[in-house]
C-alpha atoms as a PDB file:
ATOM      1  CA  UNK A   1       0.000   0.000   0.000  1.00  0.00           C
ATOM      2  CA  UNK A   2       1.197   3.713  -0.990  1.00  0.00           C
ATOM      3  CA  UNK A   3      -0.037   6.575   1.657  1.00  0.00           C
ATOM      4  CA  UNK A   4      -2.078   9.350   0.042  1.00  0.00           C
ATOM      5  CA  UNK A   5       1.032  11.723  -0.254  1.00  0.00           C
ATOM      6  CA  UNK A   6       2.723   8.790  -2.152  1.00  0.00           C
ATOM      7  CA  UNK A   7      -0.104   9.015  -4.832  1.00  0.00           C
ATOM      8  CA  UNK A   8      -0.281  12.627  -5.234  1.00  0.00           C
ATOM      9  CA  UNK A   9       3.252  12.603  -6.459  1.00  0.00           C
ATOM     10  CA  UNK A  10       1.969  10.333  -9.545  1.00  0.00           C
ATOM     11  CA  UNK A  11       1.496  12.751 -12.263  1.00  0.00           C
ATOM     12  CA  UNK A  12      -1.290  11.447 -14.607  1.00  0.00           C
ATOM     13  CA  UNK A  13      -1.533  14.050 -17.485  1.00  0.00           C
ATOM     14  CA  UNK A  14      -3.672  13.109 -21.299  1.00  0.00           C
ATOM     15  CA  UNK A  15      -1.873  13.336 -24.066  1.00  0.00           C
ATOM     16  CA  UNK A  16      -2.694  12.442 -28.023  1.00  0.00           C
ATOM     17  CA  UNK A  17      -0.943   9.659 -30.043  1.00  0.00           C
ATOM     18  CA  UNK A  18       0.878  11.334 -32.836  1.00  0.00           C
ATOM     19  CA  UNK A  19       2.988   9.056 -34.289  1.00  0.00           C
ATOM     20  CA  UNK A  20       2.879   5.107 -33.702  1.00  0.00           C
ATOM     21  CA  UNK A  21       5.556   2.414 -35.272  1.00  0.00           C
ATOM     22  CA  UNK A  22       6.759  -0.398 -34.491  1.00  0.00           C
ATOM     23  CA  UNK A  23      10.236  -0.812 -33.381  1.00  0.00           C
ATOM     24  CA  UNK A  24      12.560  -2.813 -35.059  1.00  0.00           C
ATOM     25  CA  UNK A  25      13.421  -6.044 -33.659  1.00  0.00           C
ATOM     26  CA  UNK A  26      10.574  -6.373 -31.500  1.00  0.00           C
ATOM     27  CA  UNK A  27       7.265  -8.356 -32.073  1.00  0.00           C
ATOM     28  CA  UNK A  28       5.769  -6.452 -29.150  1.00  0.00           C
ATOM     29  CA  UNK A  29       6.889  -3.398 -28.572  1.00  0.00           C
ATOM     30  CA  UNK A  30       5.416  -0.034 -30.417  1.00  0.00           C
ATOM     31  CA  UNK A  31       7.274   3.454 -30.077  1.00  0.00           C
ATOM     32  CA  UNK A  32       4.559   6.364 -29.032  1.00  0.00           C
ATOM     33  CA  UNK A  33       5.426   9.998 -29.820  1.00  0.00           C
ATOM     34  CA  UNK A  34       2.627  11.575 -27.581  1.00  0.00           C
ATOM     35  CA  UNK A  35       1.773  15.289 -27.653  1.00  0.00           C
ATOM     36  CA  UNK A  36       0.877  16.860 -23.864  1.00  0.00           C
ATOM     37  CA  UNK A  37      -0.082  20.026 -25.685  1.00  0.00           C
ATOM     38  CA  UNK A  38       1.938  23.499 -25.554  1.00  0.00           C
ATOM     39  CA  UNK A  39       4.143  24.521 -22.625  1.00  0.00           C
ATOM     40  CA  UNK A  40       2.660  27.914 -21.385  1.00  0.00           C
ATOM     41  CA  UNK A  41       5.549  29.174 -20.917  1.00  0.00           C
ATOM     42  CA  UNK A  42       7.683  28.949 -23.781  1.00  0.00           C
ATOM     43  CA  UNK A  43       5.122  28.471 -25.957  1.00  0.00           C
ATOM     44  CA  UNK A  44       6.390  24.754 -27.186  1.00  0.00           C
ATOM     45  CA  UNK A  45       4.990  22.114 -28.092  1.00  0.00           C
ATOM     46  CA  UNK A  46       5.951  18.982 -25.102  1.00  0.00           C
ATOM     47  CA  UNK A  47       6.315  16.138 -26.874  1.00  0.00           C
ATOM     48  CA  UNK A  48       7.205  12.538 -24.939  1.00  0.00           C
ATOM     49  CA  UNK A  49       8.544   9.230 -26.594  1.00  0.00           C
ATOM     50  CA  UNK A  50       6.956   6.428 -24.547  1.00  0.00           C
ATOM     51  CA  UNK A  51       7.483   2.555 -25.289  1.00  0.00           C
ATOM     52  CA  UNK A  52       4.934   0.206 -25.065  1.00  0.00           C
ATOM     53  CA  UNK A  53       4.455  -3.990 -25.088  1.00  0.00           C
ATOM     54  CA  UNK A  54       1.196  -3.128 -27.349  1.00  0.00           C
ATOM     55  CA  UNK A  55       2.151  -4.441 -30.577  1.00  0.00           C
ATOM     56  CA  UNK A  56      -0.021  -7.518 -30.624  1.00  0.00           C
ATOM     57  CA  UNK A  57      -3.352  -5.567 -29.729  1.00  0.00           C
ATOM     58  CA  UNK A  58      -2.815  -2.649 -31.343  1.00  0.00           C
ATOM     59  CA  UNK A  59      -1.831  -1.706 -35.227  1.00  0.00           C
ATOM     60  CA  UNK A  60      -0.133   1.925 -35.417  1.00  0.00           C
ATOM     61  CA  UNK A  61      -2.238   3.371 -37.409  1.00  0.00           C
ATOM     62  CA  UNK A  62      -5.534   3.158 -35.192  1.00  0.00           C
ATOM     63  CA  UNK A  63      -3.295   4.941 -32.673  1.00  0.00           C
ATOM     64  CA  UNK A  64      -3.038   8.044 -34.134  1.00  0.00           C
ATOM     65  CA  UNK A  65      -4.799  10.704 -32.964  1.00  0.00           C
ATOM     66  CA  UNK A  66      -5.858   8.787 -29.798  1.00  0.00           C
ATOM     67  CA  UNK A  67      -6.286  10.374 -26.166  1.00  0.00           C
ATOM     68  CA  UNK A  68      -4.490   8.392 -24.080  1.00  0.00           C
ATOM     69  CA  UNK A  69      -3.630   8.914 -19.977  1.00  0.00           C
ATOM     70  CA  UNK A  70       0.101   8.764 -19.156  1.00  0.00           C
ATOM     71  CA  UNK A  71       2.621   8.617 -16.146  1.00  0.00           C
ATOM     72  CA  UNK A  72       3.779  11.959 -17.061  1.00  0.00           C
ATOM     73  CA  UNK A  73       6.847  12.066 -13.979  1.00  0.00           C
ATOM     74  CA  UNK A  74       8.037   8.298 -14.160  1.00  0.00           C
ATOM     75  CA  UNK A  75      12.101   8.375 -14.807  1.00  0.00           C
ATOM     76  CA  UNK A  76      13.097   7.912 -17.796  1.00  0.00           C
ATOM     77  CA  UNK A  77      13.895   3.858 -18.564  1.00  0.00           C
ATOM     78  CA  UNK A  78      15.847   1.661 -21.459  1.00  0.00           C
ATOM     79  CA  UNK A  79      13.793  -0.505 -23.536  1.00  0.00           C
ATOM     80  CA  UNK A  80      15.144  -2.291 -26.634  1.00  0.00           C
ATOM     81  CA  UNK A  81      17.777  -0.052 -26.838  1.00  0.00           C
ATOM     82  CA  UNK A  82      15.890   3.372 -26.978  1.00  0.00           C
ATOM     83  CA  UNK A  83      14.793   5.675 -24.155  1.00  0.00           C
ATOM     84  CA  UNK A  84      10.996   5.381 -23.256  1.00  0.00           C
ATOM     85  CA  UNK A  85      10.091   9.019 -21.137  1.00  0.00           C
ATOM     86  CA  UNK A  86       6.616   7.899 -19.587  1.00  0.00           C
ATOM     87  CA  UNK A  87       4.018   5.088 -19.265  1.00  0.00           C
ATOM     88  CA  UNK A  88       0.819   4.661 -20.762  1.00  0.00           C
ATOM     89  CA  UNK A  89      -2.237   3.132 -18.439  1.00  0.00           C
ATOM     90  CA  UNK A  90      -4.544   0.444 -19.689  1.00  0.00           C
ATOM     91  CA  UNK A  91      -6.700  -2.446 -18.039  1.00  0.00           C
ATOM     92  CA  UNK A  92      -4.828  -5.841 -17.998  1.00  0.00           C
ATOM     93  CA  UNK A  93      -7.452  -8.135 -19.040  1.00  0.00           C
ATOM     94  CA  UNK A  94      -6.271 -11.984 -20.446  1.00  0.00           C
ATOM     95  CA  UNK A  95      -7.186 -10.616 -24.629  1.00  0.00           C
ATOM     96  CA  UNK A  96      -3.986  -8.204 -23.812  1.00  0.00           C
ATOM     97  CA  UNK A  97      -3.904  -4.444 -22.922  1.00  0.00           C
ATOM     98  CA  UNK A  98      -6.955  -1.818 -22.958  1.00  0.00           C
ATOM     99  CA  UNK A  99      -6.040   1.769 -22.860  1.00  0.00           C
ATOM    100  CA  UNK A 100      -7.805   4.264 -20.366  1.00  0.00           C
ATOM    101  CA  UNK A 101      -9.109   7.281 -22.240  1.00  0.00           C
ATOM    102  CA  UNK A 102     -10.885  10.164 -21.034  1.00  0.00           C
ATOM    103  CA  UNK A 103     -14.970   9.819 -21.790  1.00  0.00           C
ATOM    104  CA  UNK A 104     -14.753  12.595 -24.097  1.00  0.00           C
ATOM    105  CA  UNK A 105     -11.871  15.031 -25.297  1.00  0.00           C
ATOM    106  CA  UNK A 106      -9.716  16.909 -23.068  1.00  0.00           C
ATOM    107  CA  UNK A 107      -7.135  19.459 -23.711  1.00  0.00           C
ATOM    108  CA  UNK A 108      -3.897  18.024 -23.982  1.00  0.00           C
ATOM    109  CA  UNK A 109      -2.096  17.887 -20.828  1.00  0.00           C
ATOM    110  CA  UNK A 110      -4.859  17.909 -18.433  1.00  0.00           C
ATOM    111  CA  UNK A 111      -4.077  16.385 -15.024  1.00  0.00           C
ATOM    112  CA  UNK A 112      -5.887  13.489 -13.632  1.00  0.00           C
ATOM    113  CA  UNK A 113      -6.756  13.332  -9.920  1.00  0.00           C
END
């Protein structure tokens, strides 16, 4: 069990699936360039590459465009030889991986509490 305080340092933020593809060498793994929207500040658009065992469930191209919920403030972590910045949440259920999406369209980069 994680203590309240240990949850609200969790930083679930939606973001949109720009670009999907597979990654080269792997049967399971897809590479997701998702989009959190524009930085207020420096007016840029935050971009984050995230990896994920989808590739069985899930073709690229029905990704795209997708509102997804990520793990915005996970560290950084190798997979397959690349650098995957985030996590993406979905129900485990035995036919594979189901992503979590907002009920209807959010800006990108909205928080989740």
């Amino acid at each position: 069990m994680i203590s309240f305080e240990q949850f609200k340092e969790i930083e679930l933020r939606v973001g949109e699936v720009i670009v999907a593809e597979p990654i080269e060498g792997s049967e399971k793994l897809l590479r997701l360039t998702v989009s959190l929207g524009v930085d207020p500040v420096t007016a840029l658009r935050l971009e984050r590459k995230i990896l994920a065992g989808i590739a069985r469930q899930y073709k690229p191209e029905e990704l795209i465009g997708r509102q997804i919920v990520i793990v915005a403030n996970l560290e950084p972590k190798q997979m397959a030889g690349e650098e995957s910045r985030g996590m993406l949440l979905a129900a485990d259920i035995p036919e594979g991986p189901v992503f979590l999406t907002p009920e209807r369209s959010v800006p990108l980069g909205a928080s989740i509490r």
